[in-house]
N, C-alpha and C. Protein backbone atom coordinates (compact mmCIF):
# COMPACT_ATOMS: atom_id res chain seq x y z
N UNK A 1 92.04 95.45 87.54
CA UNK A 1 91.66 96.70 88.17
C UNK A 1 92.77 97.07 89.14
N UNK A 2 92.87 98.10 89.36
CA UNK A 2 93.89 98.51 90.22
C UNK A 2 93.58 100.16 90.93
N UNK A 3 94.23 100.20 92.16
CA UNK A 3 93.57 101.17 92.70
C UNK A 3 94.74 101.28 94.03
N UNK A 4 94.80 102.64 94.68
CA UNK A 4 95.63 103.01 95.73
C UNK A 4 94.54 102.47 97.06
N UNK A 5 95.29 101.86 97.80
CA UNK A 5 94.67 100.88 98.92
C UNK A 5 95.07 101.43 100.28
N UNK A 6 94.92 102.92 100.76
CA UNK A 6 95.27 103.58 102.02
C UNK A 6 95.26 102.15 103.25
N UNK A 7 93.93 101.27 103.32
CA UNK A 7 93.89 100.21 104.30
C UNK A 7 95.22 99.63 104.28
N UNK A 8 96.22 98.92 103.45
CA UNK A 8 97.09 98.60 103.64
C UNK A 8 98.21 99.36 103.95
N UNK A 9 98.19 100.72 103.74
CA UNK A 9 99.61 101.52 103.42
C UNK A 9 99.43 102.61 102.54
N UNK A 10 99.81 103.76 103.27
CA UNK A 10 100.08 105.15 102.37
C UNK A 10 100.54 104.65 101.01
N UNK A 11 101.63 103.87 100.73
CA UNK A 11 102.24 103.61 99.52
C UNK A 11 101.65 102.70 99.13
N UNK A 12 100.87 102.36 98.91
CA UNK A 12 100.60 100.47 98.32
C UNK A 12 99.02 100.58 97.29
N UNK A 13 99.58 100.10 96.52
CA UNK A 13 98.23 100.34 95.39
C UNK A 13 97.98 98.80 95.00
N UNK A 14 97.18 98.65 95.06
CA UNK A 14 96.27 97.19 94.58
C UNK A 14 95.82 96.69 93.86
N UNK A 15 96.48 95.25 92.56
CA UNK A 15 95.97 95.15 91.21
C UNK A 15 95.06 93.44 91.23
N UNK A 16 93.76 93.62 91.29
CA UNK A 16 92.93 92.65 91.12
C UNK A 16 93.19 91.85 89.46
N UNK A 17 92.97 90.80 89.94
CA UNK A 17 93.68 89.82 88.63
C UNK A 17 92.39 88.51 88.60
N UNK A 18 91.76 88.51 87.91
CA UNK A 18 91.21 87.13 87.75
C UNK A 18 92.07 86.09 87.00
N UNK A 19 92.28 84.97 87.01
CA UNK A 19 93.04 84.18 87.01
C UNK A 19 92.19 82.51 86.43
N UNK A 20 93.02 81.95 85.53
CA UNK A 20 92.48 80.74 85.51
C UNK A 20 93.79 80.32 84.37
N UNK A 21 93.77 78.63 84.29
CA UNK A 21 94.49 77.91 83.07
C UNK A 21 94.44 76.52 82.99
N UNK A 22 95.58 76.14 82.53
CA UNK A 22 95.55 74.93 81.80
C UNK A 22 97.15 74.90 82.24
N UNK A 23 97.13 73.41 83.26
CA UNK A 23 98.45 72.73 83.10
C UNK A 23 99.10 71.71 82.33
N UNK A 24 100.10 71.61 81.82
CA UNK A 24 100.49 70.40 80.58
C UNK A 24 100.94 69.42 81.50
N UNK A 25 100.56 68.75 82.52
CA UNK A 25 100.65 67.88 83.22
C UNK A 25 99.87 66.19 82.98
N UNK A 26 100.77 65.23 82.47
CA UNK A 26 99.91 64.35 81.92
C UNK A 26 98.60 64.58 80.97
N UNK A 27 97.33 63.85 81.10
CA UNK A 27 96.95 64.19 80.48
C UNK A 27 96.13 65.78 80.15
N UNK A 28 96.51 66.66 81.37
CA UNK A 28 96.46 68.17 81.22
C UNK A 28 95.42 68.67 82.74
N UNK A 29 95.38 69.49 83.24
CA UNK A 29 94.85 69.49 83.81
C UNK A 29 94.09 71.25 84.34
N UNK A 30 92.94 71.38 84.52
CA UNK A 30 92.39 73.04 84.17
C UNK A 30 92.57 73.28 85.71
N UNK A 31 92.56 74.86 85.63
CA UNK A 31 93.03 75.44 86.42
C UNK A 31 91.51 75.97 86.77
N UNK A 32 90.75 76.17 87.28
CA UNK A 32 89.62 76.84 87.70
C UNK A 32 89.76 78.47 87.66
N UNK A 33 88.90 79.40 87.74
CA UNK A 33 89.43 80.64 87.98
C UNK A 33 89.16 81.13 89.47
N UNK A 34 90.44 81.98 89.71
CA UNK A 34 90.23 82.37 91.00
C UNK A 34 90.98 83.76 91.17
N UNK A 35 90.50 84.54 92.20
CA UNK A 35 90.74 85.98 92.25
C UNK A 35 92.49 86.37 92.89
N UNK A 36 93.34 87.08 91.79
CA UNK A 36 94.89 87.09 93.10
C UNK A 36 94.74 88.40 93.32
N UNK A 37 95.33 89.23 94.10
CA UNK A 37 95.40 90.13 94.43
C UNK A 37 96.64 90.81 95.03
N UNK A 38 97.13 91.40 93.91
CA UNK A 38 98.81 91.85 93.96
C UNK A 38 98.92 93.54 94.64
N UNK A 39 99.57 92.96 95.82
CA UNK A 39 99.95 94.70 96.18
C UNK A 39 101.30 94.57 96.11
N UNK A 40 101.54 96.34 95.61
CA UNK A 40 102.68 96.93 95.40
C UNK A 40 103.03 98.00 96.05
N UNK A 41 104.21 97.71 97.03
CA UNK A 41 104.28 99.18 97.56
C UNK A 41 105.43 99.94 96.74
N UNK A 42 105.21 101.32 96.34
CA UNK A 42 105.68 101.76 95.48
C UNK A 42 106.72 103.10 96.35
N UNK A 43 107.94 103.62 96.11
CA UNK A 43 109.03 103.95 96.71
C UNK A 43 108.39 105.41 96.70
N UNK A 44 108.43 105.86 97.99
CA UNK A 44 107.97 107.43 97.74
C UNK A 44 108.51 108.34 96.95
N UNK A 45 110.15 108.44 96.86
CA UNK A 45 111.36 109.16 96.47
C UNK A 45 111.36 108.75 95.28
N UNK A 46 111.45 107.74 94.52
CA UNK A 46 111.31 107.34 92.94
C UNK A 46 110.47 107.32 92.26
N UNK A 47 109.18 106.55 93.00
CA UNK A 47 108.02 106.18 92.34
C UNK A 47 108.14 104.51 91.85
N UNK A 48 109.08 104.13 92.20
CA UNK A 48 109.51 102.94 91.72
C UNK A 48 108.68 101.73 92.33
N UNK A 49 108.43 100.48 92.33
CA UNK A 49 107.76 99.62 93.20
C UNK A 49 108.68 98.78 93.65
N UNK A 50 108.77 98.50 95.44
CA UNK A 50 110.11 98.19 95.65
C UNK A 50 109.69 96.97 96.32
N UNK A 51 107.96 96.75 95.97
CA UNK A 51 108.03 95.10 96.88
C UNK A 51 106.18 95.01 96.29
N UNK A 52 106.37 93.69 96.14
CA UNK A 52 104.49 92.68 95.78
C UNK A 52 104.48 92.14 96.36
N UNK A 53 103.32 91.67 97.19
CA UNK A 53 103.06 90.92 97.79
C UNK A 53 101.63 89.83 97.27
N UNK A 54 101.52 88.96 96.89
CA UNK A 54 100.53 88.31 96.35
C UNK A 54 99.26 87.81 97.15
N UNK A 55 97.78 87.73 97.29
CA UNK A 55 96.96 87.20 98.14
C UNK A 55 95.77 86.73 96.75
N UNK A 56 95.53 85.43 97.87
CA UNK A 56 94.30 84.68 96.76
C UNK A 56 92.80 84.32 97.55
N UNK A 57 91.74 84.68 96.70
CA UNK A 57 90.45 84.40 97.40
C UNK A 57 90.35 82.84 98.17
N UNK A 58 90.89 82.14 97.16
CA UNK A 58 90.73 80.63 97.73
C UNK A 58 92.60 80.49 97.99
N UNK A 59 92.27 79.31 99.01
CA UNK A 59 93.74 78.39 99.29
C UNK A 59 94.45 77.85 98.61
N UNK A 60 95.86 77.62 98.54
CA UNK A 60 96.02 77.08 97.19
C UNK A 60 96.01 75.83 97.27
N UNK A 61 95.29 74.57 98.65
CA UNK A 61 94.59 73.75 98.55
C UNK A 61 93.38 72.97 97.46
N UNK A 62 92.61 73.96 97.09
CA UNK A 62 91.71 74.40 96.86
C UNK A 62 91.78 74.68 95.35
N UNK A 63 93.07 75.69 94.89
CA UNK A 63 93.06 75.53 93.44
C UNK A 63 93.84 74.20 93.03
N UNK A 64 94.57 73.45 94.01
CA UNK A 64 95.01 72.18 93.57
C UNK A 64 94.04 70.82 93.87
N UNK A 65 93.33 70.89 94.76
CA UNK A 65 92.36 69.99 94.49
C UNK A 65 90.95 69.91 93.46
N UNK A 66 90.87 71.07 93.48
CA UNK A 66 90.07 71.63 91.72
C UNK A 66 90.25 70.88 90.70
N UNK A 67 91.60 71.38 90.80
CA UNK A 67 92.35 71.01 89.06
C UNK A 67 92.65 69.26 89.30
N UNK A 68 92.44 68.33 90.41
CA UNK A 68 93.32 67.02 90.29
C UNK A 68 92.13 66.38 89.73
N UNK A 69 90.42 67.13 90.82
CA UNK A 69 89.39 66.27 90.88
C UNK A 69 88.08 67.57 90.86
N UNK A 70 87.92 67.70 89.43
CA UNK A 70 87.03 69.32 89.40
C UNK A 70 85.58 68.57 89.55
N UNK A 71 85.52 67.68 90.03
CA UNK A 71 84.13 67.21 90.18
C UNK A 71 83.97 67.82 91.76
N UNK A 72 84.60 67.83 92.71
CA UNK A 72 84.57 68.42 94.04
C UNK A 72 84.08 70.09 93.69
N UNK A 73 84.93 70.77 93.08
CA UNK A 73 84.41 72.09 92.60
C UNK A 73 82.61 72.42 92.98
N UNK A 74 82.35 73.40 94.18
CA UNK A 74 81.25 73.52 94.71
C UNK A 74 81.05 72.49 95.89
N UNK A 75 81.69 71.62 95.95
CA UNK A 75 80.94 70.44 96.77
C UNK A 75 81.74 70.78 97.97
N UNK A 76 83.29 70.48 97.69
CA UNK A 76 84.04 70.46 99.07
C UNK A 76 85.01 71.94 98.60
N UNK A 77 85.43 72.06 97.38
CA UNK A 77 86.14 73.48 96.76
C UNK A 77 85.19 74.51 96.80
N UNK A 78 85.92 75.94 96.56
CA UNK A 78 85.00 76.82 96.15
C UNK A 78 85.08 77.31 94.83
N UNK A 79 83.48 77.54 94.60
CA UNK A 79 83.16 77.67 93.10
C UNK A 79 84.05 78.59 92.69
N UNK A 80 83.86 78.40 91.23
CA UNK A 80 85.08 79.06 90.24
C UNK A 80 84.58 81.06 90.04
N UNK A 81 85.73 81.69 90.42
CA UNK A 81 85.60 82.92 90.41
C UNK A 81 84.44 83.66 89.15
N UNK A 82 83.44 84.72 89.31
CA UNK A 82 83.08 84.81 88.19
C UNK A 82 83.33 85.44 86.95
């Protein structure tokens, strides 16, 4: 989803991303899903986007202790995005 975000900035429009995967790390390891949230401020004079800035619902504590030990997931992590 994406949308012009005045709260941050005349220029800056906002693309919601749900997110989740799979790392090939030993024997593999899942990525839980979790919400990022990419702003772009976009160049008045071009239209061009001249900077992102990335933000995530959870820590990236949080998506790495998930994925080492997803039995924590709910307990001490937060549950997986819906």
């Amino acid at each position: 989803r994406a949308k012009v975000n005045p709260a941050l900035g005349p220029n800056i429009v906002t693309v919601t991303w749900r997110l989740s995967g799979k790392v090939s790390i030993g024997p593999g390891l899942t990525i839980k899903p979790y919400i990022c949230y990419s702003d772009f401020t976009v160049d008045e004079e071009d239209g061009l986007i001249v900077m992102q800035v990335d933000r995530f619902d959870v820590p990236q504590w949080d998506i790495l202790l998930s994925a080492l030990f997803p039995f924590l997931i709910g307990k001490i992590t937060k549950e997986p995005a819906p």
